[in-house]
C-alpha atoms as a PDB file:
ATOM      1  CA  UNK A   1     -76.753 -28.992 -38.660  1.00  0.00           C
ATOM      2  CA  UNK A   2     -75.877 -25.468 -39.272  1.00  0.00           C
ATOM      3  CA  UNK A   3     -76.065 -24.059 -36.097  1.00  0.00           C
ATOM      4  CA  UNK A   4     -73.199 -27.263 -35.188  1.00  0.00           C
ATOM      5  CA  UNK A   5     -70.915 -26.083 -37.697  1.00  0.00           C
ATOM      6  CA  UNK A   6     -71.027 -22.328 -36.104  1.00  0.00           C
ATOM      7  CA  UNK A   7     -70.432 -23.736 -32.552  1.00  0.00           C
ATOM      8  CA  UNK A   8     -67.583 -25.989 -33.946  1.00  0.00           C
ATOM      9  CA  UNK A   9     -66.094 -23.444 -35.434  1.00  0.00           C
ATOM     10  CA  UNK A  10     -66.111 -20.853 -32.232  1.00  0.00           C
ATOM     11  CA  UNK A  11     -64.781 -23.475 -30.522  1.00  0.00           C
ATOM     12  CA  UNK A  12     -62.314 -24.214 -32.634  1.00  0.00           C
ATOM     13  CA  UNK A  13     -61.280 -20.210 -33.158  1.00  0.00           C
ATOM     14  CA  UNK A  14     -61.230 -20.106 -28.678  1.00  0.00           C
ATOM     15  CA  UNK A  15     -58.749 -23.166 -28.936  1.00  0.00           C
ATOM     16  CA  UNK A  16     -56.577 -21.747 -32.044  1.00  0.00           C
ATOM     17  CA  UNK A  17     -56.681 -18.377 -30.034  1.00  0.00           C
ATOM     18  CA  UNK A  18     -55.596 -19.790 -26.864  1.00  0.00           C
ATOM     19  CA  UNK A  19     -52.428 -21.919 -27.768  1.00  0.00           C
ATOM     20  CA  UNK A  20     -51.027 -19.054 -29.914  1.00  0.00           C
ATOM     21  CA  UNK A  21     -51.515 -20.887 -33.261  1.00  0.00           C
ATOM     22  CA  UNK A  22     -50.405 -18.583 -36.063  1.00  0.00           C
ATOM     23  CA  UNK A  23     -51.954 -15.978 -37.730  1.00  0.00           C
ATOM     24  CA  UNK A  24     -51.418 -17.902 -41.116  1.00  0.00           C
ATOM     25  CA  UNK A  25     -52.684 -20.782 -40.098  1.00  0.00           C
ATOM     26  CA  UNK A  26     -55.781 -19.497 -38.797  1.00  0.00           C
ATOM     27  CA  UNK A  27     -56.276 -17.767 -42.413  1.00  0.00           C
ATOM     28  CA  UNK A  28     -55.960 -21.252 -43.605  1.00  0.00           C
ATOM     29  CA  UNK A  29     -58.728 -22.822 -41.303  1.00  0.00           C
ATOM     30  CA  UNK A  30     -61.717 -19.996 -41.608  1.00  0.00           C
ATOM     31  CA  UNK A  31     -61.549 -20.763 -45.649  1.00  0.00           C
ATOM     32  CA  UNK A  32     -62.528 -24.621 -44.554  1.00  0.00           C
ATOM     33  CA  UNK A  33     -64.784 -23.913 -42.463  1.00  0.00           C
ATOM     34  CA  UNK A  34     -66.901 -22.204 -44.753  1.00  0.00           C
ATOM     35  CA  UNK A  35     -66.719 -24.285 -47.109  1.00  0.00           C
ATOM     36  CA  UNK A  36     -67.912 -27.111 -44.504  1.00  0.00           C
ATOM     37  CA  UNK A  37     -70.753 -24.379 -43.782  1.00  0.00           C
ATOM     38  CA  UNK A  38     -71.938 -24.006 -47.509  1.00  0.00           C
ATOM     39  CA  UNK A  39     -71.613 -27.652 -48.214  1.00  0.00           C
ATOM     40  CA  UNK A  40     -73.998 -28.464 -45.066  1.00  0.00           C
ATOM     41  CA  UNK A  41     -76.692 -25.850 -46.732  1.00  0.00           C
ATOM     42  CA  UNK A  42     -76.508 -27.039 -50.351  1.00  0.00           C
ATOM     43  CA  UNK A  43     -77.887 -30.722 -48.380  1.00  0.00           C
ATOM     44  CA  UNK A  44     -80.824 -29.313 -48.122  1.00  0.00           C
ATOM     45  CA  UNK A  45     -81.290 -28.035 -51.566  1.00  0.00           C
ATOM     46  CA  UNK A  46     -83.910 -30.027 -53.632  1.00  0.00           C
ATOM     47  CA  UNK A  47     -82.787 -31.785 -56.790  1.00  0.00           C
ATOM     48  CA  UNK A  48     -85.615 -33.001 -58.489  1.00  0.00           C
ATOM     49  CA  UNK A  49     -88.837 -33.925 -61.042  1.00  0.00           C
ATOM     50  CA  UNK A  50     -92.006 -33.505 -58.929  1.00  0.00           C
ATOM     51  CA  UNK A  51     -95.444 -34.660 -60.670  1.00  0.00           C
ATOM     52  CA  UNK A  52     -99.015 -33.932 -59.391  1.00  0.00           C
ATOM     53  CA  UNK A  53    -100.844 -35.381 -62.731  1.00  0.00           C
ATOM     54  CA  UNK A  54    -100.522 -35.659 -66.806  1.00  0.00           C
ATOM     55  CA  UNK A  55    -100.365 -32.057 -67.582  1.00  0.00           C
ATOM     56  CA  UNK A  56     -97.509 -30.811 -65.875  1.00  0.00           C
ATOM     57  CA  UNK A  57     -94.320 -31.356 -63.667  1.00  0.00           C
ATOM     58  CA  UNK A  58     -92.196 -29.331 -61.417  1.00  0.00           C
ATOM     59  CA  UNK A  59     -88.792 -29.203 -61.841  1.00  0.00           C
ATOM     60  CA  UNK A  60     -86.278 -27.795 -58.736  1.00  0.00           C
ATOM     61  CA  UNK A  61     -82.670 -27.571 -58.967  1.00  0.00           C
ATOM     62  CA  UNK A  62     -81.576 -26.343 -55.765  1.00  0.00           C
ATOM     63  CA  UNK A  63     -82.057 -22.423 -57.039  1.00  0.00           C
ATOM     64  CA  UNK A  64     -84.189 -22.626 -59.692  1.00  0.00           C
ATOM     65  CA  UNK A  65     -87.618 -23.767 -61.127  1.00  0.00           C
ATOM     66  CA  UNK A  66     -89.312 -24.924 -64.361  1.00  0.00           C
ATOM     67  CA  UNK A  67     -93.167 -25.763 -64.080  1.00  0.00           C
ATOM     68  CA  UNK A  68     -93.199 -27.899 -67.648  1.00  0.00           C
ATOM     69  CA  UNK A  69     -96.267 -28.877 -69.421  1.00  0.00           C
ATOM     70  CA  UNK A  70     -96.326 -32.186 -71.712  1.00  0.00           C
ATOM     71  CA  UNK A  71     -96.044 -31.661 -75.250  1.00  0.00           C
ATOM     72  CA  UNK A  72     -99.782 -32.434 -76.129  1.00  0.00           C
ATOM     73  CA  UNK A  73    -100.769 -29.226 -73.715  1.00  0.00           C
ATOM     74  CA  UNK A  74     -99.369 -25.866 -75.065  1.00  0.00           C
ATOM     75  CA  UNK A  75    -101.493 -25.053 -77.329  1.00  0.00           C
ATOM     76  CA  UNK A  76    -104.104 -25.613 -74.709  1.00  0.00           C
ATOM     77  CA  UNK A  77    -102.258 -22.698 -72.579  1.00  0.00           C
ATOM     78  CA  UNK A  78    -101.530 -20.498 -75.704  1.00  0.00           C
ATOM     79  CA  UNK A  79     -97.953 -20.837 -75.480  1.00  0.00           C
ATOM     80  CA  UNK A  80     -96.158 -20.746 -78.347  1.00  0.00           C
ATOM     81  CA  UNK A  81     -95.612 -24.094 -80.609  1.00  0.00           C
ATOM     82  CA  UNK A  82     -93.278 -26.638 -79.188  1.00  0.00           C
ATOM     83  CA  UNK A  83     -92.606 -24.124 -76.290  1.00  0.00           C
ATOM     84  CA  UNK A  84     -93.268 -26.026 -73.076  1.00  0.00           C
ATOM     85  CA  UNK A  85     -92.439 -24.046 -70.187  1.00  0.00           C
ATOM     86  CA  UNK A  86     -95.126 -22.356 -68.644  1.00  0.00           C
ATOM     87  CA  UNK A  87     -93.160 -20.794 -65.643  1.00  0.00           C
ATOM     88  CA  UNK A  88     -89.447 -20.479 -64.475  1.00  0.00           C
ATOM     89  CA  UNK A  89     -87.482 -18.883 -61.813  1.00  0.00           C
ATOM     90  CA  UNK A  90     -86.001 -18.878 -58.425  1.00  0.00           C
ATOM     91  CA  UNK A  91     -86.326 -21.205 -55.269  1.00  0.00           C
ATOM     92  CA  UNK A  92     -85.454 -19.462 -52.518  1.00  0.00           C
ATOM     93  CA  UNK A  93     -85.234 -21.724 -49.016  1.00  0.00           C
ATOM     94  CA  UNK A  94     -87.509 -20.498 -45.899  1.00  0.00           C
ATOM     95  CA  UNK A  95     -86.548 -23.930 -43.722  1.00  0.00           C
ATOM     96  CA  UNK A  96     -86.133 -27.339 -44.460  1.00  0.00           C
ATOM     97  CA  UNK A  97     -89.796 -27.420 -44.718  1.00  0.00           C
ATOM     98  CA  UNK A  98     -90.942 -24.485 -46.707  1.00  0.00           C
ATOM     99  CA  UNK A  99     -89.799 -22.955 -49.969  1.00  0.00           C
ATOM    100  CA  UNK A 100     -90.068 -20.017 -52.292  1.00  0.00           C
ATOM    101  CA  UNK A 101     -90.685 -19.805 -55.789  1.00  0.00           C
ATOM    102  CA  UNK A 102     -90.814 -16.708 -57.562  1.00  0.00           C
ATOM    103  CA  UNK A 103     -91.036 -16.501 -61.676  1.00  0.00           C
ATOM    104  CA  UNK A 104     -88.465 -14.446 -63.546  1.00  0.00           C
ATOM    105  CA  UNK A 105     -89.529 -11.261 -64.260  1.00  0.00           C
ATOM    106  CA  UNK A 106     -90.592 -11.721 -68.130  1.00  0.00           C
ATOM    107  CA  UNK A 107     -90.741  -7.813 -68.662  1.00  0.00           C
ATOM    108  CA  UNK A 108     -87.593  -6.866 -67.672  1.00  0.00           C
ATOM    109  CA  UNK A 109     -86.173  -9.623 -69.900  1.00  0.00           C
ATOM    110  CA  UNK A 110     -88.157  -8.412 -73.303  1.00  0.00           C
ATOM    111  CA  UNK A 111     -86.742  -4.649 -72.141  1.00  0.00           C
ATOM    112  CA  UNK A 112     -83.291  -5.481 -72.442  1.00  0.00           C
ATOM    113  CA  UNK A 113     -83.734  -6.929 -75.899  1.00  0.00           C
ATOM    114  CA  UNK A 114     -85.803  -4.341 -76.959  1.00  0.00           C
ATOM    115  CA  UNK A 115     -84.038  -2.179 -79.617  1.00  0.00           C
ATOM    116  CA  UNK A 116     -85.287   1.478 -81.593  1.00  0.00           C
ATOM    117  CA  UNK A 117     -84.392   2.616 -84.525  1.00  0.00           C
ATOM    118  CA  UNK A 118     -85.339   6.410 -85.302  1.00  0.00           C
ATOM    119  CA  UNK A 119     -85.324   8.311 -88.497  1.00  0.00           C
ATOM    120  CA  UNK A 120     -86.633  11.546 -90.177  1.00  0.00           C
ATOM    121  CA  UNK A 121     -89.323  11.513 -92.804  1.00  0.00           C
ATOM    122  CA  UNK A 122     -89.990  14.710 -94.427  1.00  0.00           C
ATOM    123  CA  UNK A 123     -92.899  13.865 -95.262  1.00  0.00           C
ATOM    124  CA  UNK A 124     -94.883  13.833 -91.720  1.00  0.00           C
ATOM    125  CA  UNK A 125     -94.440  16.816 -90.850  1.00  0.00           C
ATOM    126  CA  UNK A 126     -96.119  17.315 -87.268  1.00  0.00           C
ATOM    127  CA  UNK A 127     -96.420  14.146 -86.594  1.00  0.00           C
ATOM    128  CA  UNK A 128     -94.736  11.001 -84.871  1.00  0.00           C
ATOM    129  CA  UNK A 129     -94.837   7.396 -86.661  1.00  0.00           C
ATOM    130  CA  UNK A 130     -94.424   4.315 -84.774  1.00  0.00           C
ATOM    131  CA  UNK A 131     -94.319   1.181 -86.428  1.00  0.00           C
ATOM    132  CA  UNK A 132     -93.551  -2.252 -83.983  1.00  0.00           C
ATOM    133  CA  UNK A 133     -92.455  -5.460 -84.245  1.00  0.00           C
ATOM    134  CA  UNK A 134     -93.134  -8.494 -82.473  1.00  0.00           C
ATOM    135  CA  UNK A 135     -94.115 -11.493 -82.697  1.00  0.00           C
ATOM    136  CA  UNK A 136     -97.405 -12.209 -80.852  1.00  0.00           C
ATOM    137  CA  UNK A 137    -100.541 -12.918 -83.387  1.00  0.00           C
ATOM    138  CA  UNK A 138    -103.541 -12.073 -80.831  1.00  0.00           C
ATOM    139  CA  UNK A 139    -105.926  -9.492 -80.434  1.00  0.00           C
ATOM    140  CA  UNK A 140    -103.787  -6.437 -78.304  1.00  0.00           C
ATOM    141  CA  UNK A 141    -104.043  -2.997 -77.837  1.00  0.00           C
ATOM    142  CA  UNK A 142    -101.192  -0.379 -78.151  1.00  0.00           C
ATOM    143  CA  UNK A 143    -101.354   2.900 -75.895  1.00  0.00           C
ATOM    144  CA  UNK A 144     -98.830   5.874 -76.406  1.00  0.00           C
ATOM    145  CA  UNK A 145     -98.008   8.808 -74.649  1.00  0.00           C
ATOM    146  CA  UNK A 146     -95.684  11.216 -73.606  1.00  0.00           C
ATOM    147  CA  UNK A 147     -93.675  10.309 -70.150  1.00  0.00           C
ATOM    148  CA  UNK A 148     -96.534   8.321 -67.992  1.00  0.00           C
ATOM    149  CA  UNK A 149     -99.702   9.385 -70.159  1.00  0.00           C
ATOM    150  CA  UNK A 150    -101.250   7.588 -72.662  1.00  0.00           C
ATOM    151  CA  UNK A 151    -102.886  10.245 -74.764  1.00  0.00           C
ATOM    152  CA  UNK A 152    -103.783   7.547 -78.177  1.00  0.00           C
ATOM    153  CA  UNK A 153    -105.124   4.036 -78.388  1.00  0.00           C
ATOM    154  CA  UNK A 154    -104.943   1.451 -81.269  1.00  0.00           C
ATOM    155  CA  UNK A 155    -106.028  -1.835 -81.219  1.00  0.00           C
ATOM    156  CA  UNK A 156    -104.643  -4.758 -83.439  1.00  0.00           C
ATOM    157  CA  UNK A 157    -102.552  -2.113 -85.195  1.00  0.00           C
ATOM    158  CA  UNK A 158     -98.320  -2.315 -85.725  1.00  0.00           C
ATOM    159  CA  UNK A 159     -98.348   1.325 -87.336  1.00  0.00           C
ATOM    160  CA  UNK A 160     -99.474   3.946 -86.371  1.00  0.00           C
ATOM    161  CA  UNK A 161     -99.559   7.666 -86.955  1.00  0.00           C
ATOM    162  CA  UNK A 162     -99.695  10.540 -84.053  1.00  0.00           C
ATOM    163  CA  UNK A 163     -99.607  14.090 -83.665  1.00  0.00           C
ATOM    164  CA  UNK A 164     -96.417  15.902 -82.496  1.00  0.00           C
ATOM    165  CA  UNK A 165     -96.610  15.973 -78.364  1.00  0.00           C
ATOM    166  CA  UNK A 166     -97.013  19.511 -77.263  1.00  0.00           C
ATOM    167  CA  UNK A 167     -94.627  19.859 -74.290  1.00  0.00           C
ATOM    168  CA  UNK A 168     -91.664  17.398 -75.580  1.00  0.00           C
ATOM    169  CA  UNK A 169     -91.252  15.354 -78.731  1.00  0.00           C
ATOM    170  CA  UNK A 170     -87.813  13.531 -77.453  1.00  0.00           C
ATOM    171  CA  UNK A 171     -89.537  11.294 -75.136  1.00  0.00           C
ATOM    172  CA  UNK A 172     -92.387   9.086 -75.424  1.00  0.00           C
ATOM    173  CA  UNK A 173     -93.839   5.850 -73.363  1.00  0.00           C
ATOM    174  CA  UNK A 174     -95.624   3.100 -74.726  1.00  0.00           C
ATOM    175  CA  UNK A 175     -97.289   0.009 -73.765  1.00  0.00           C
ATOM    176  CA  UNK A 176     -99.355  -3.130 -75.341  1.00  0.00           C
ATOM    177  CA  UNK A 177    -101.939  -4.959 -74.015  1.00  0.00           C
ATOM    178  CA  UNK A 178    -103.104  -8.221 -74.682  1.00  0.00           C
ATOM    179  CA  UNK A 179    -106.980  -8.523 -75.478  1.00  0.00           C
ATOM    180  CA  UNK A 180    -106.944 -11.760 -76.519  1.00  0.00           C
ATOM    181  CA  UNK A 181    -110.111 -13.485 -74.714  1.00  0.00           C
ATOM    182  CA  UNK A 182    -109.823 -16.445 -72.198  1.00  0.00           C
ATOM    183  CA  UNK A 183    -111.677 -19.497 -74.623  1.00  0.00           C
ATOM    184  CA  UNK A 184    -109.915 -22.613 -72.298  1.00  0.00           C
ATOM    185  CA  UNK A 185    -110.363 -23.499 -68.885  1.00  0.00           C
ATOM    186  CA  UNK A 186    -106.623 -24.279 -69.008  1.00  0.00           C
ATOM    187  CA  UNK A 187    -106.112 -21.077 -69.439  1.00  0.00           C
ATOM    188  CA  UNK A 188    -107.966 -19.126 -66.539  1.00  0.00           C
ATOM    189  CA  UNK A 189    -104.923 -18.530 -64.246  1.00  0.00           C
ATOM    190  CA  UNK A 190    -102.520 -15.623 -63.704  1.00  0.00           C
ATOM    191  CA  UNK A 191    -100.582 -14.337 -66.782  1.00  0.00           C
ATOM    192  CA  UNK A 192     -98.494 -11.729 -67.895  1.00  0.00           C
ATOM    193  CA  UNK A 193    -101.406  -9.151 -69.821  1.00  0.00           C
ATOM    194  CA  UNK A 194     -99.190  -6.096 -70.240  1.00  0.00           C
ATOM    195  CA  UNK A 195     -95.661  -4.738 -71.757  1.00  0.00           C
ATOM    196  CA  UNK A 196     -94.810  -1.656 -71.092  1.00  0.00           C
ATOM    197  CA  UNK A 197     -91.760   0.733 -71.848  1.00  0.00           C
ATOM    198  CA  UNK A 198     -91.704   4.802 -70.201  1.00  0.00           C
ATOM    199  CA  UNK A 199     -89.773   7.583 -71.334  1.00  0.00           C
ATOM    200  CA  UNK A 200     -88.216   6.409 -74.717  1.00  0.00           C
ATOM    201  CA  UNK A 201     -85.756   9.237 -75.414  1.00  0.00           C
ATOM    202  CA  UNK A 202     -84.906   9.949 -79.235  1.00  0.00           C
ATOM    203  CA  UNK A 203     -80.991  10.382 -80.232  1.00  0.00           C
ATOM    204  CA  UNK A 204     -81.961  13.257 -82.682  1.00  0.00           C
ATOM    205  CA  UNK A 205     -84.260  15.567 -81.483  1.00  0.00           C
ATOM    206  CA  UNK A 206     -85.123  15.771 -85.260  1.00  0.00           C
ATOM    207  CA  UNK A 207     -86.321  12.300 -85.125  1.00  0.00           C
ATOM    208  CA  UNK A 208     -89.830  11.030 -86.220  1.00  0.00           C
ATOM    209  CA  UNK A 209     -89.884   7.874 -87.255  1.00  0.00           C
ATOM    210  CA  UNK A 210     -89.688   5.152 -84.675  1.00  0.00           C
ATOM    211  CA  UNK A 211     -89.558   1.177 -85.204  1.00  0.00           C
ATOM    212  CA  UNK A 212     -89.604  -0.687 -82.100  1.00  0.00           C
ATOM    213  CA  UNK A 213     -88.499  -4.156 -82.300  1.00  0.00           C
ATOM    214  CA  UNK A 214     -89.647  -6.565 -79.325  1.00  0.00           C
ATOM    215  CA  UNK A 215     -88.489 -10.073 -79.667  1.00  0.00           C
ATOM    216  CA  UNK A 216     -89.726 -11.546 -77.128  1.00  0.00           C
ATOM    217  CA  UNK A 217     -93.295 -10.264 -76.974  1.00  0.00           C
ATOM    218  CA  UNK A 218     -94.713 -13.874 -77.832  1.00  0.00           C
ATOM    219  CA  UNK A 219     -97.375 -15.652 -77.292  1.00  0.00           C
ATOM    220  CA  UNK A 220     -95.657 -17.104 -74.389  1.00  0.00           C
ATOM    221  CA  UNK A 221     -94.991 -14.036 -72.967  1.00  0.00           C
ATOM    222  CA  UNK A 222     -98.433 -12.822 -72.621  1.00  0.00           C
ATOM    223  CA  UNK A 223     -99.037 -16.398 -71.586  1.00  0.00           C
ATOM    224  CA  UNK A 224     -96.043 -17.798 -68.992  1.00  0.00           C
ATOM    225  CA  UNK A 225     -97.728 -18.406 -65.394  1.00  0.00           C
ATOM    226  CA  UNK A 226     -96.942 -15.810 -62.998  1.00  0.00           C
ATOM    227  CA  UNK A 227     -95.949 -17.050 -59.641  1.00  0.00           C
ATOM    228  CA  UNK A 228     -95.215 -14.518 -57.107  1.00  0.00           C
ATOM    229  CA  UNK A 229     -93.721 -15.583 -54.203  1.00  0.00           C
ATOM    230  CA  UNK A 230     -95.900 -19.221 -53.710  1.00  0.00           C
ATOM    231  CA  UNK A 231     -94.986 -21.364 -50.924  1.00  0.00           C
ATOM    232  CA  UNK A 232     -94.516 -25.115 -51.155  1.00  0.00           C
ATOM    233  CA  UNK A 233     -94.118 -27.612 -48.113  1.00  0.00           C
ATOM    234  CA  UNK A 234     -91.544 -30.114 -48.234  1.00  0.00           C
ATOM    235  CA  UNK A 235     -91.820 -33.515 -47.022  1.00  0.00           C
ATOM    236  CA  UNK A 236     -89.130 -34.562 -44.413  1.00  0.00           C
ATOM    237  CA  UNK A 237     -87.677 -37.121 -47.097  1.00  0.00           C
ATOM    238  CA  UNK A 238     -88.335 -34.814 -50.051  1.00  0.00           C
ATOM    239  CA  UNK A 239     -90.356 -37.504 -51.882  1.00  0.00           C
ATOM    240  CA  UNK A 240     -93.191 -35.321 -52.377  1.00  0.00           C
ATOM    241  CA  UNK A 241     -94.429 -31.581 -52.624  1.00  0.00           C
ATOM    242  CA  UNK A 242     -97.674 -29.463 -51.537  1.00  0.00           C
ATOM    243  CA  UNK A 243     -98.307 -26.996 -53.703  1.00  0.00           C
ATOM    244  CA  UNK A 244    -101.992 -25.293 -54.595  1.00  0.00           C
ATOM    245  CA  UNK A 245    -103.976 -28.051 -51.981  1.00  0.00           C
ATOM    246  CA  UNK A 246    -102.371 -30.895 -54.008  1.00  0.00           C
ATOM    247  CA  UNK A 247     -99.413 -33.159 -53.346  1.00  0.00           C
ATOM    248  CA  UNK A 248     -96.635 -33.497 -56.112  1.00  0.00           C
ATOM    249  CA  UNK A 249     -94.655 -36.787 -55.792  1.00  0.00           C
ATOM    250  CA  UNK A 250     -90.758 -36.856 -56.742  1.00  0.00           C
ATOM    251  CA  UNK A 251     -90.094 -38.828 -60.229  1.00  0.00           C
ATOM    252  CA  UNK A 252     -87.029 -38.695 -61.253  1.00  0.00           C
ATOM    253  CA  UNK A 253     -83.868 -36.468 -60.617  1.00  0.00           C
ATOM    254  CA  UNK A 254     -83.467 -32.655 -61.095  1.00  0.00           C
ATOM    255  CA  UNK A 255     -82.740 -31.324 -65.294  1.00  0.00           C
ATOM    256  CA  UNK A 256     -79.298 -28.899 -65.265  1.00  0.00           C
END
């Protein structure tokens, strides 16, 4: 269908080109015709609930994706209460056949509403405080260092107490691991186990005190199903799905 909307319009350009038509009306037609182009592509786009048993569904949208679970299952996952989505992201088209989905990257997303607030306490002297906040209640691990070294290691701790870094005390890098064992089968799939955050630079070089504040290091973050780059095969009619050896049938129409 594409491929006759690019042949209709070089035809149509040949035949505008050949009786003199002009130039303004020409500016008027190649506007339409892409229009008729991007209309003929968004066809193909899926709109639509896709169900493969009573755990979960698969929502598309044309762009985007939402892998739900039923309310009776997130605790089962470790998601956090009442939160239900245990993946989301973008559908990108390979053919009519074959799609894309990719999750959002969940990192990147806690980074930007990560905030620091620095201070000086006279009272440490040589040494660096970091004290964090977030919200996830399992077992982690929390590994600092200057630039891309981790030099100390806490576990299970949201303050903690360092030593001045020898060769620069503007910049650190941190990150925090989840350590939080695997007790479901539900569970056993790929997750998000790490948050990390390099070369932290301090305002005031006289700085150090540091509280880190991560929102969005939940349970569901360290928990969301990571789906990188999965294909799923479309049937011809779009009434059903074949994703991870198992067939998905359409129920229902797309959530905006």
């Amino acid at each position: 269908m594409e491929l006759y909307y690019i042949l209709t319009f070089i035809d149509t350009y040949n035949v505008v080109k050949n009786k003199n038509m002009k130039p303004q009306s020409l500016t008027l037609l190649i506007p339409c015709l892409l229009i008729s182009l991007t209309l003929c592509a968004q066809k193909g786009k899926i709109n639509g609930r896709y169900v493969w048993d009573m755990v979960e569904y698969l929502t598309i949208t044309e762009d985007s994706f939402r892998l739900t679970l039923y309310p009776i299952y997130p605790f089962l996952y470790g998601l956090d209460s009442k939160d239900t989505i245990l993946s989301e992201g973008r559908v990108r088209y390979e053919s009519d056949r074959f799609i894309q989905l990719t999750s959002k990257n969940y990192e990147l997303e806690a980074s930007k509403n990560m905030t620091i607030t620095e201070s000086v306490d006279s009272l440490l002297k040589n040494n660096l405080r970091f004290i964090f906040h977030f919200p996830f209640d399992g077992e982690y691990k929390i590994r600092i260092g200057n630039n891309y070294h981790f030099k100390y290691e806490f576990k299970s701790l949201k303050e903690v107490i360092i030593p001045v870094f020898q060769d620069s005390i503007w910049t650190f890098s941190f990150e925090i691991l989840n350590q939080t064992p695997i007790g479901e089968l539900y569970r056993n799939y790929l997750r998000k186990n790490g948050f990390s955050s390099f070369r932290n630079t301090a305002k005031n070089k006289n700085s150090n005190s540091f509280e880190i504040f991560i929102p969005d290091l939940t349970n569901s973050y360290f928990n969301r199903l990571v789906i990188n780059g999965e294909y799923l095969k479309v049937e011809k009619d779009k009434s059903g799905l074949y994703w991870r050896n198992e067939r998905y049938w359409k129920f229902g129409d797309g959530i905006r």
